[in-house]
Protein backbone atom coordinates (compact mmCIF):
# COMPACT_ATOMS: atom_id res chain seq x y z
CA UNK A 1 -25.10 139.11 82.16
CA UNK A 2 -24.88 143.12 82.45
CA UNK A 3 -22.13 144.56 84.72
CA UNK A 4 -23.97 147.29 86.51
CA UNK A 5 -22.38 150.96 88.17
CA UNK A 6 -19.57 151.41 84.89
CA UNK A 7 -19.32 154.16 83.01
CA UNK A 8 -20.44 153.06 79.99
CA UNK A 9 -22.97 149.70 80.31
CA UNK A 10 -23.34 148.86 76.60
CA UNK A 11 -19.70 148.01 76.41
CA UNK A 12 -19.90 145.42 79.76
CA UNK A 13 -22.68 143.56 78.49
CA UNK A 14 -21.53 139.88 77.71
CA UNK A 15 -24.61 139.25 75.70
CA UNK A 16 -24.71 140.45 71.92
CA UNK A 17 -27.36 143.45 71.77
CA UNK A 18 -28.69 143.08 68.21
CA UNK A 19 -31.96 141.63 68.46
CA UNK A 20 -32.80 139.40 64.85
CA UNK A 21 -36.55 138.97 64.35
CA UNK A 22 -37.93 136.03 65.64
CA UNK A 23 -35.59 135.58 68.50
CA UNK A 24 -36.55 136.04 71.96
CA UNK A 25 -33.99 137.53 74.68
CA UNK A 26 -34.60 136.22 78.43
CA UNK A 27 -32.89 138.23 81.14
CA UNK A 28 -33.31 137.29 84.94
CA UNK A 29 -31.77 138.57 87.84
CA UNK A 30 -32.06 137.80 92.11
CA UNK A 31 -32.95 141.04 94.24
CA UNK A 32 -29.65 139.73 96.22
CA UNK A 33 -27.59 140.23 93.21
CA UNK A 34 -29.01 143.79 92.59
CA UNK A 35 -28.94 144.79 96.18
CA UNK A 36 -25.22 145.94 95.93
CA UNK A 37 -25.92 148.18 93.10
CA UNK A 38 -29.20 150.27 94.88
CA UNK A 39 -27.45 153.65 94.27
CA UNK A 40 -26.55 153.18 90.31
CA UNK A 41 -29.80 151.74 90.05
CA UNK A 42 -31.29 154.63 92.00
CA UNK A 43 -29.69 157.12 89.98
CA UNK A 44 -30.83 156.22 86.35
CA UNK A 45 -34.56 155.86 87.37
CA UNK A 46 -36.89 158.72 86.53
CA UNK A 47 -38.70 161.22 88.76
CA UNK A 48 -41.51 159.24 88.50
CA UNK A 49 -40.04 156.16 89.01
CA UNK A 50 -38.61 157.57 92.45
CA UNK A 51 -42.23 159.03 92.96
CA UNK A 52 -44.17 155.86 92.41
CA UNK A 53 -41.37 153.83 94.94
CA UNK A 54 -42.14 156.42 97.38
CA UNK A 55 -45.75 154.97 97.59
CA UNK A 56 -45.23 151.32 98.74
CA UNK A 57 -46.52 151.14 101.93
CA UNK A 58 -43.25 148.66 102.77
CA UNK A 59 -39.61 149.81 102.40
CA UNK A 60 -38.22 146.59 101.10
CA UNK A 61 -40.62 146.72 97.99
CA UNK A 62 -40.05 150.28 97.38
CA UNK A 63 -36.72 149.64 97.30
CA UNK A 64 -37.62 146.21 94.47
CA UNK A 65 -39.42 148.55 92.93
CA UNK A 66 -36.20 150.74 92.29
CA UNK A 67 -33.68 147.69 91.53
CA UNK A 68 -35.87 146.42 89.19
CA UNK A 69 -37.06 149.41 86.79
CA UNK A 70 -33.08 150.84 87.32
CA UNK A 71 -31.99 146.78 85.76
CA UNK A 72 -35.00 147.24 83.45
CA UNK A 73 -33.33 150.51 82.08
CA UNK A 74 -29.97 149.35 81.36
CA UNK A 75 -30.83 146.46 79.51
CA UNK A 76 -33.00 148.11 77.08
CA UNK A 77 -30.15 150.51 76.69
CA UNK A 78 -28.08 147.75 75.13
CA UNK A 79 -30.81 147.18 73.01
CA UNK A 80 -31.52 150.73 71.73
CA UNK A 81 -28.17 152.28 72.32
CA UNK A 82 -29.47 154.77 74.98
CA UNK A 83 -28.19 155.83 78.21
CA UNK A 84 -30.15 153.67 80.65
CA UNK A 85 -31.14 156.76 82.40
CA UNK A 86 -32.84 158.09 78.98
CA UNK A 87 -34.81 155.67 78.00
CA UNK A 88 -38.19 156.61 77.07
CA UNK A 89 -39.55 154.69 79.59
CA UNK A 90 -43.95 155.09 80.17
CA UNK A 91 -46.48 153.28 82.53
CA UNK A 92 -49.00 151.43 80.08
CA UNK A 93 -51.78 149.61 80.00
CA UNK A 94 -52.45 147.40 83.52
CA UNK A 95 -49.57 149.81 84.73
CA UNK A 96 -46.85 147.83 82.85
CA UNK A 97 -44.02 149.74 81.73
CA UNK A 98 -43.54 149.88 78.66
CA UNK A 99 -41.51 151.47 75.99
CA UNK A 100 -42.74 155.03 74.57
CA UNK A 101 -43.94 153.99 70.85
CA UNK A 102 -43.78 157.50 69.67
CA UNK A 103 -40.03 156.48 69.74
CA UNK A 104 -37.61 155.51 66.61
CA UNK A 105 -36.97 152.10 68.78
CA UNK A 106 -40.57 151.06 68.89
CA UNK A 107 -40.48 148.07 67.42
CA UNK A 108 -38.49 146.67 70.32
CA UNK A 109 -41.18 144.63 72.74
CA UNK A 110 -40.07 143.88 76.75
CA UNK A 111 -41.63 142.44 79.57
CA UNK A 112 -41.20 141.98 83.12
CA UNK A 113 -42.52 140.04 85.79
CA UNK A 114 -41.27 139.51 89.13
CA UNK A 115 -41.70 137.41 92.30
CA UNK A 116 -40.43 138.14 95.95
CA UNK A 117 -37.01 137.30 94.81
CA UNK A 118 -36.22 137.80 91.85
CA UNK A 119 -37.22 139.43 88.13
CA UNK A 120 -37.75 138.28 85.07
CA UNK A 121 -37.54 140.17 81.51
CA UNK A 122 -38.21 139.36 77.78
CA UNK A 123 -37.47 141.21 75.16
CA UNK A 124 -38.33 140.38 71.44
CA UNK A 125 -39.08 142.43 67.96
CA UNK A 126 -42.11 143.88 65.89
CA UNK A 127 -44.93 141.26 68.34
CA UNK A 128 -46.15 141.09 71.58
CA UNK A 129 -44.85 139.35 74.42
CA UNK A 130 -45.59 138.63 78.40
CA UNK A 131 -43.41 136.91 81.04
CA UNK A 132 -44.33 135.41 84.27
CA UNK A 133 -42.28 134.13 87.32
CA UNK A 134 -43.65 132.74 90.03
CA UNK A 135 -41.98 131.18 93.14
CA UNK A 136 -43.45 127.85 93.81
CA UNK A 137 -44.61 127.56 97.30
CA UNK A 138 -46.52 124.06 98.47
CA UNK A 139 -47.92 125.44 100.89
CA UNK A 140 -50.52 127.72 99.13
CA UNK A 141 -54.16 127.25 99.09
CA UNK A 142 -54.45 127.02 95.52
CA UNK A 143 -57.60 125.09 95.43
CA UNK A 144 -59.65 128.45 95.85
CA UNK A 145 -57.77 130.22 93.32
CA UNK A 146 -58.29 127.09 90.73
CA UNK A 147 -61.89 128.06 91.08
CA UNK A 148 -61.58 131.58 89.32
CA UNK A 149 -58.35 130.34 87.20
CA UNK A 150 -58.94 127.23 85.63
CA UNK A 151 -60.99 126.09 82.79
CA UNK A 152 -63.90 122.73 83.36
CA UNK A 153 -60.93 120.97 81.26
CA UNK A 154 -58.13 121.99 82.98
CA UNK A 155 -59.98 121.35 86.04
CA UNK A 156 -60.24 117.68 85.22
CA UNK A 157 -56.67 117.36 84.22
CA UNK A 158 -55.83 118.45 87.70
CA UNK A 159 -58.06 116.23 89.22
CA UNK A 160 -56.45 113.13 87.81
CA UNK A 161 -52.98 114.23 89.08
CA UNK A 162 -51.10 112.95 92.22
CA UNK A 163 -52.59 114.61 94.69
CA UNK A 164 -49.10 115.70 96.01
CA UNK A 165 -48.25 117.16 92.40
CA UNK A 166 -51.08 119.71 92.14
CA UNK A 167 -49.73 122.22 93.54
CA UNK A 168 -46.87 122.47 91.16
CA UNK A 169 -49.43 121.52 87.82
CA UNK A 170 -51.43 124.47 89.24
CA UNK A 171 -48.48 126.91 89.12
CA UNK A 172 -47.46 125.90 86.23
CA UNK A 173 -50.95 126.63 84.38
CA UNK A 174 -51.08 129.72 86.36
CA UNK A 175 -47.43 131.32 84.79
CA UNK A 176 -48.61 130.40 81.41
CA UNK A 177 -52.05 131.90 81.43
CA UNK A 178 -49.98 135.18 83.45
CA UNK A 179 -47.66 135.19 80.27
CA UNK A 180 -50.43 135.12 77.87
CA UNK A 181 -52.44 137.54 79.57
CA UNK A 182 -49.86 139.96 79.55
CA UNK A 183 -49.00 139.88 76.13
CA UNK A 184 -52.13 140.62 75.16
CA UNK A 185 -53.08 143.25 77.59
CA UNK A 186 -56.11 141.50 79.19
CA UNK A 187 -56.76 141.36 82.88
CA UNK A 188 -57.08 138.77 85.54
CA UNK A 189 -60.78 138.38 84.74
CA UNK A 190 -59.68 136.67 81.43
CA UNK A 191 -58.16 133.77 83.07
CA UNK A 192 -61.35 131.65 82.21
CA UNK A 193 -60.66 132.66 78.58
CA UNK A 194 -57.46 131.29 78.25
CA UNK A 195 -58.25 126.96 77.42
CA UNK A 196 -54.64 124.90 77.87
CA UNK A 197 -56.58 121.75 78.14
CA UNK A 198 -55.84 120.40 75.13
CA UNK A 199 -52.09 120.96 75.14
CA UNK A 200 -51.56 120.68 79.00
CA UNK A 201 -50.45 117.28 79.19
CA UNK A 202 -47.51 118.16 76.28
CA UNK A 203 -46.13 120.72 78.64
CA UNK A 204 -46.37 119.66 82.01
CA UNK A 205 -44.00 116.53 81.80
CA UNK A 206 -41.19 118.17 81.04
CA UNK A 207 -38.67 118.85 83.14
CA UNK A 208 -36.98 121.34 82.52
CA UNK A 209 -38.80 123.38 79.80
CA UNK A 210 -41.40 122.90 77.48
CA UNK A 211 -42.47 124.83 74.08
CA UNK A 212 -45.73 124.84 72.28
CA UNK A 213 -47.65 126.36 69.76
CA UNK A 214 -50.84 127.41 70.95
CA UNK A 215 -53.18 127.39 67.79
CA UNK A 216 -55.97 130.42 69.30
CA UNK A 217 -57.25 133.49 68.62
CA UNK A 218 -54.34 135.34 68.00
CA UNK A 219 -51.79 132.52 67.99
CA UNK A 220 -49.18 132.38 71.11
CA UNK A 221 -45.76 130.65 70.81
CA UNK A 222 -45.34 129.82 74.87
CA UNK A 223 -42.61 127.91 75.96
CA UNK A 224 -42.07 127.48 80.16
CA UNK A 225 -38.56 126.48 81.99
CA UNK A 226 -37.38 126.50 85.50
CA UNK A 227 -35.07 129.37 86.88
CA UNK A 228 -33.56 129.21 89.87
CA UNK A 229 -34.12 127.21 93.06
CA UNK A 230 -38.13 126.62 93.68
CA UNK A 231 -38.93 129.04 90.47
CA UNK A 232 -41.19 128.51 87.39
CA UNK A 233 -40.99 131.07 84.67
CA UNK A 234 -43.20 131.64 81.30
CA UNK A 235 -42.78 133.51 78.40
CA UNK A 236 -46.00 134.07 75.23
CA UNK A 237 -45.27 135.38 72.00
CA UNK A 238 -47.78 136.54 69.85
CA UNK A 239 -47.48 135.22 66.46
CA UNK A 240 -47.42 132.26 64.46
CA UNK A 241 -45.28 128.93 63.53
């Protein structure tokens, strides 16, 4: 947890801010529980930060927009001992932002992902990672989405599930293939790419969470838990064992 709007945020962070190698940092946070803080948030967030917000169409995710690049910013300052406001913050590749690697701190590696609700952030060292939340809704079509997402195999591991269980198995796949997609830089268009047939059934009966090595081309360490009411969340690492 980070205390937001005190003078100094490093010091009210509850959460150790040295990062070893090999150790992945998951921070989440509800757009309820940033709501109060808007103007601190507003503050530290660059001119082009402000400038992009002012583009959403819709007030409310203008405003998301704001909360969640202002929590985005002080976090990584407890990570790179920065004022959150400082941080060499760029928009990067699928417009992601991302952390400028002409910068001493460059070998720290962050994420975000959000839903309606809430966001979602990972932070690691020296590889690649993506994150993906997504809020779980039964009601969505997802049978014409499977169509463009899924892989023959994963197809036919659907097809042998409860009926009334798809919808969730379908997510599921969906926030893993996001994560992976994200650490690598790829695009929607990849989805087909991306095989989990063969370790699908390891990682869907779980749960609570689930971790995997996925042996490809590079190698992803994925693991996938639940956070918060109705809300499925993925993280991919790029590396190995």
């Amino acid at each position: 947890m980070v205390d937001i709007g005190q003078e100094n945020p490093r010091k009210a962070c509850r959460s150790p801010p040295f990062l070893e190698e090999n150790r992945i940092h998951i921070w989440s946070a509800h757009y309820d529980d940033l709501e109060r803080h808007v103007k601190v948030l507003s503050d530290i967030v660059s001119q082009e930060e402000q400038k992009t917000a002012s583009t959403f169409r819709i007030a409310a995710d203008a405003r998301k927009y704001v909360l969640r690049h202002g929590a985005v910013r002080i976090i990584l300052g407890n990570y790179i001992n920065q004022s959150p406001e400082m941080i060499p913050l760029l928009i990067g590749m699928n417009s992601k932002p991302c952390l400028d690697l002409e910068d001493s701190y460059s070998d720290i590696s962050f994420n975000l992902s959000h839903s309606s609700e809430m966001i979602l952030i990972g932070i690691t060292k020296k590889r690649r990672i993506g994150v993906d939340v997504v809020k779980v809704d039964p009601s969505y079509r997802f049978h014409e989405s499977a169509d463009y997402i899924l892989t023959i195999g994963e197809k036919a591991f659907l097809r042998k599930i409860e009926p009334t269980l798809r919808y969730e198995i379908f997510f599921r796949i969906w926030t893993l293939k996001e994560a992976i997609l994200k650490a690598t830089g790829s695009t929607l268009t990849m989805m087909k790419k991306i095989d989990l047939s063969e370790i699908i059934q390891d990682i869907i009966f779980s749960p609570d969470y689930s971790r995997k090595f996925l042996n490809t081309h590079p190698s992803f360490f994925i693991w996938q838990f639940k956070d918060g009411p109705g809300h499925l969340g993925a993280i991919a690492i790029e590396g190995d064992n």
